[in-house]
Each structure stands twice: as structure tokens, then as C-alpha cells.
Protein backbone atom coordinates (compact mmCIF):
# COMPACT_ATOMS: atom_id res chain seq x y z
CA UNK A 1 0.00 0.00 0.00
CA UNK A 2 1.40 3.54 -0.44
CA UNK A 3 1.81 6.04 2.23
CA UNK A 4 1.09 9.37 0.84
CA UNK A 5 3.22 11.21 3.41
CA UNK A 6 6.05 9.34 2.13
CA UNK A 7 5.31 10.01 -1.73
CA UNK A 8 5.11 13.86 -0.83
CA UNK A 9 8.20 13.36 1.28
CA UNK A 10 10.30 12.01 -1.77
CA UNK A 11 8.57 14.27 -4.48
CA UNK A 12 9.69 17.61 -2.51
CA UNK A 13 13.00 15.90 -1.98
CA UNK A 14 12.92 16.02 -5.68
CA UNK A 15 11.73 19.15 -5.86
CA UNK A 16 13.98 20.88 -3.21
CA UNK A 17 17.43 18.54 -4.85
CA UNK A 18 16.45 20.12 -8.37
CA UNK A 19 16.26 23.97 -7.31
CA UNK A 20 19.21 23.44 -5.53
CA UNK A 21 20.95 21.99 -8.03
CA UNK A 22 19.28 25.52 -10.30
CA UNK A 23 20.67 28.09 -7.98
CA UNK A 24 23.79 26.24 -7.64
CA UNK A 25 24.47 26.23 -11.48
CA UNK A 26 22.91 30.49 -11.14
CA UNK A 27 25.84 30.94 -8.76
CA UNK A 28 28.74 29.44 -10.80
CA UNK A 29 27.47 31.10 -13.66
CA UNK A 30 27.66 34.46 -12.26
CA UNK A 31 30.82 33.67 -10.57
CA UNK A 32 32.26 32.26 -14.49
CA UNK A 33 30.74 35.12 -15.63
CA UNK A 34 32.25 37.33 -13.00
CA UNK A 35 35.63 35.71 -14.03
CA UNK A 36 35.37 36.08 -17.64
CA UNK A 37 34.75 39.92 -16.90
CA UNK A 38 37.47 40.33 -15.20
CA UNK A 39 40.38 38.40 -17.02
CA UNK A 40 38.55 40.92 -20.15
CA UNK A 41 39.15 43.96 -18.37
CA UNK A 42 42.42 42.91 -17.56
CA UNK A 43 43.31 42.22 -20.97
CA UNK A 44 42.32 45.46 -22.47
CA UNK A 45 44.17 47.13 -19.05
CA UNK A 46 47.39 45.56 -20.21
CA UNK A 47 46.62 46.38 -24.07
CA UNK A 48 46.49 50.13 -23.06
CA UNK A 49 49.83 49.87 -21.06
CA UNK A 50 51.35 48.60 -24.31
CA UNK A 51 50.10 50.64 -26.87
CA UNK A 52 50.61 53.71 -24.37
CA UNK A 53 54.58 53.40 -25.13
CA UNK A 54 55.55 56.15 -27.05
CA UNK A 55 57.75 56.05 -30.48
CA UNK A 56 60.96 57.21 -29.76
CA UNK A 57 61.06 60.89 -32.01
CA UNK A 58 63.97 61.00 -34.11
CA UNK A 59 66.19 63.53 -31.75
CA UNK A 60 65.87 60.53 -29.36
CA UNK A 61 67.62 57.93 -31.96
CA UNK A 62 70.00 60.45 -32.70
CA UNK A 63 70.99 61.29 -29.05
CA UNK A 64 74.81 59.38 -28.02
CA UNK A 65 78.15 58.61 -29.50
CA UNK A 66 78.31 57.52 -33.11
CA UNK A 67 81.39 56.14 -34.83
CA UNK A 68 81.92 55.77 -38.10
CA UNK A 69 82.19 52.50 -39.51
CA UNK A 70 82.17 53.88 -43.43
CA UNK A 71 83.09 56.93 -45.28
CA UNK A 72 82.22 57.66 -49.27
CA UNK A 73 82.61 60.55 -51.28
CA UNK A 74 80.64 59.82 -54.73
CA UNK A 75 81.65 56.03 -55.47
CA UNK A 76 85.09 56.61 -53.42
CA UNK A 77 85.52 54.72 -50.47
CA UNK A 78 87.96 57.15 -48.08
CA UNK A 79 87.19 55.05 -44.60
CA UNK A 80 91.19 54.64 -44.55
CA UNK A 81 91.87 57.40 -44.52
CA UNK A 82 88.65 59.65 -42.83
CA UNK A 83 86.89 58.90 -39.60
CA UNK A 84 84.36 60.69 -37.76
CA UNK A 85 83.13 60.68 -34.14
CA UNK A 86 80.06 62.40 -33.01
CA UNK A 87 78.51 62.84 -29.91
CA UNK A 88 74.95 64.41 -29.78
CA UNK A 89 73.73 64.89 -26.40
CA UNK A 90 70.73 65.62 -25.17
CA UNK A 91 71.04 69.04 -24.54
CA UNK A 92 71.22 69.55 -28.49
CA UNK A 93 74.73 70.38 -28.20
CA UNK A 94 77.66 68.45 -30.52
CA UNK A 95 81.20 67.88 -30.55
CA UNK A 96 83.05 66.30 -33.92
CA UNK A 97 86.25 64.80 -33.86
CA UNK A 98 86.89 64.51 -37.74
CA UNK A 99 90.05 62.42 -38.19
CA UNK A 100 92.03 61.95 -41.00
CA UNK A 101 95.30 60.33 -42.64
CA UNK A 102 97.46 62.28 -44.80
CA UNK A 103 100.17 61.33 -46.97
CA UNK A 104 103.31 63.23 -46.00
CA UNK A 105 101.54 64.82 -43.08
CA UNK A 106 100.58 61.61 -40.67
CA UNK A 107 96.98 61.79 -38.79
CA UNK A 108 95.05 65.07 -38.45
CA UNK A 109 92.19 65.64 -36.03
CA UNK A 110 90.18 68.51 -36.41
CA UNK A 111 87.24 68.90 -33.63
CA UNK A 112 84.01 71.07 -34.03
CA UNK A 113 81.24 71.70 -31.61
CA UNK A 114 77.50 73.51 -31.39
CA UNK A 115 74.26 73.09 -31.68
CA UNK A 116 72.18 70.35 -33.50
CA UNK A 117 68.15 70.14 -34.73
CA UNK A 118 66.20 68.04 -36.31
CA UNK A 119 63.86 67.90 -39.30
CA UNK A 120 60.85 65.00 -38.27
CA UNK A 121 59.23 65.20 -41.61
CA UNK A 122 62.00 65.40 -43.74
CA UNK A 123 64.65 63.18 -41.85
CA UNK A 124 67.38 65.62 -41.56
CA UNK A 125 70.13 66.67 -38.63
CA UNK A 126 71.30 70.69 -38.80
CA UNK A 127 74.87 71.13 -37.14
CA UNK A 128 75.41 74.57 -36.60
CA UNK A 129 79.07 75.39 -35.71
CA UNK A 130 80.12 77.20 -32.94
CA UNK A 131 82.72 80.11 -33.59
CA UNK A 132 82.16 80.51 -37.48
CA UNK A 133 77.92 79.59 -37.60
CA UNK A 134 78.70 77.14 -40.31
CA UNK A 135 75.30 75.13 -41.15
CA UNK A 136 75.24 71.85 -42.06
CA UNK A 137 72.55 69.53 -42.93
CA UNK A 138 72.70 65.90 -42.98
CA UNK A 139 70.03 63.69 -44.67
CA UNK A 140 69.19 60.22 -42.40
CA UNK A 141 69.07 57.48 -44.65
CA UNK A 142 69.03 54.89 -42.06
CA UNK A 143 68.53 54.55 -38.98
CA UNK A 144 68.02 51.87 -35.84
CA UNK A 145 69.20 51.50 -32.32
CA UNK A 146 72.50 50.87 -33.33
CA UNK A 147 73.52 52.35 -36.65
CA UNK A 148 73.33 55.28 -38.71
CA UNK A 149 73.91 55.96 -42.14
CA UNK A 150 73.90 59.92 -42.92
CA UNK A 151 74.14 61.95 -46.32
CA UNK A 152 75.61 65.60 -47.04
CA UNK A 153 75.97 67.39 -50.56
CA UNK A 154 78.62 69.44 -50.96
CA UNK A 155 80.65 70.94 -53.61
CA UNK A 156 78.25 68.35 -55.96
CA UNK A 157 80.00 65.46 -54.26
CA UNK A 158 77.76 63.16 -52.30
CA UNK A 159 79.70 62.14 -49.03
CA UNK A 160 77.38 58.87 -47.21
CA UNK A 161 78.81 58.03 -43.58
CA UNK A 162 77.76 54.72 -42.22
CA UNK A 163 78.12 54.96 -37.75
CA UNK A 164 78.16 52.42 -35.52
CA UNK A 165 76.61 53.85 -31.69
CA UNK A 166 79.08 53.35 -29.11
């Protein structure tokens, strides 16, 4: 015989198992939801932190102490017999050490300083000598964290320096 007590007893057992088992999957939904949120959010935090770095301008390559690895004039290769070391420091000041070998003579070293500038948009470095105001200005053909290769016309000869930073 059955004994309805019993029955009800085990069908709100049911019952009661089945919304626990509802609000139980409600919680770890929230709380997957919850976590989902939050690895997003820190995701797009760590995007901005990256894409918040700032290209380096070109005064900021330019800044140290660049030797020269190369020296042309036209299709004339004088590294031999020319070498150049430049320091640009921050402060937009220069000093040149231009060094070169002469037959008869022996080594010659000839040093400049002043003030440098840059072009963005067209790529270029100004020296402006101290003492005589002499203007130079040097066309960047190259450029990366460790070299530099540099262009000046003058006198219609073409004279490319290749640097190495130091």
C-alpha cells in the first residue's frame, strides 16, 4: 500500500534537490561570468599599457656617440683614410672629432662643436658650428638603435657616412 506522506516526502526531496541543483548552477554562472569579466578587463588594461609606449622621435635615436664604420665621397671609399666621431647629447649640443690620414703629413684631427636640430618630416640633422655659424645639414638614410647611415651634398659630391653607436 502507499503512504502518501512518504510520496510527498520524496517528491519535494525532488523538488527541493532540483532547485538546488538551479541556484547552484545560477551561482557558478555568475561567478564564471564574474571571471570572464574580469580576465577581459584585464586584458584590455594591459593592451592600453602597451600601446601607451611612445615612439621614440627622431632627436631621441639620434641622441649618443656615433662612430663611423664607413666613409664615401661619390663612389670613393675614403674610410682609410677619414673617420668621424660624433657625440649628440641631449642638450642639443655636438662635438666632432673629424680624423684623417694624410700622406706626408701623418693623422690630423680637427674637432668642431654647437648646436644640432632636427627635421621629423623630412629626416634631416642641422649642425650649426660654434665660432664661425657654419650650417650643415645631414640627410638620415638609415637609422636603428644601433647604426646610422647619414648623407651631405657638398661641392656636388655626395659624401654617405655609415656609424656604428658606441
Amino acid at each position: 500500500m502507499c503512504q502518501p506522506n512518504r510520496l510527498r516526502f520524496e517528491f519535494t526531496h525532488v523538488k527541493q534537490h532540483r532547485r538546488d541543483n538551479s541556484f547552484n548552477f545560477l551561482i557558478n554562472f555568475r561567478k564564471m561570468k564574474n571571471n570572464l569579466l574580469s580576465l577581459a578587463a584585464l586584458v584590455l588594461i594591459s593592451a592600453a599599457f602597451t600601446s601607451c609606449k611612445k615612439d621614440p622621435t627622431l632627436k631621441d635615436q639620434l641622441v649618443g656617440n656615433w662612430l663611423s664604420v664607413q666613409v664615401t665621397a661619390g663612389s670613393e671609399d675614403l674610410t682609410a683614410a677619414n673617420s668621424f666621431d660624433l657625440r649628440l647629447q641631449d642638450s642639443k649640443e655636438f662635438d666632432l672629432d673629424l680624423t684623417t690620414v694624410a700622406p706626408l703629413v701623418g693623422t690630423i684631427t680637427q674637432s668642431y662643436s654647437g648646436d644640432w636640430s632636427t627635421d621629423e618630416t623630412k629626416q634631416e640633422v642641422t649642425l650649426v658650428y660654434n665660432g664661425t655659424g657654419e650650417t650643415k645639414t645631414w640627410d638620415i638614410i638609415e637609422i636603428t638603435d644601433t647604426t646610422l647611415t647619414a648623407e651631405l651634398v657638398e661641392n656636388n659630391i655626395r659624401y654617405t657616412v655609415k656609424f656604428q653607436k658606441q
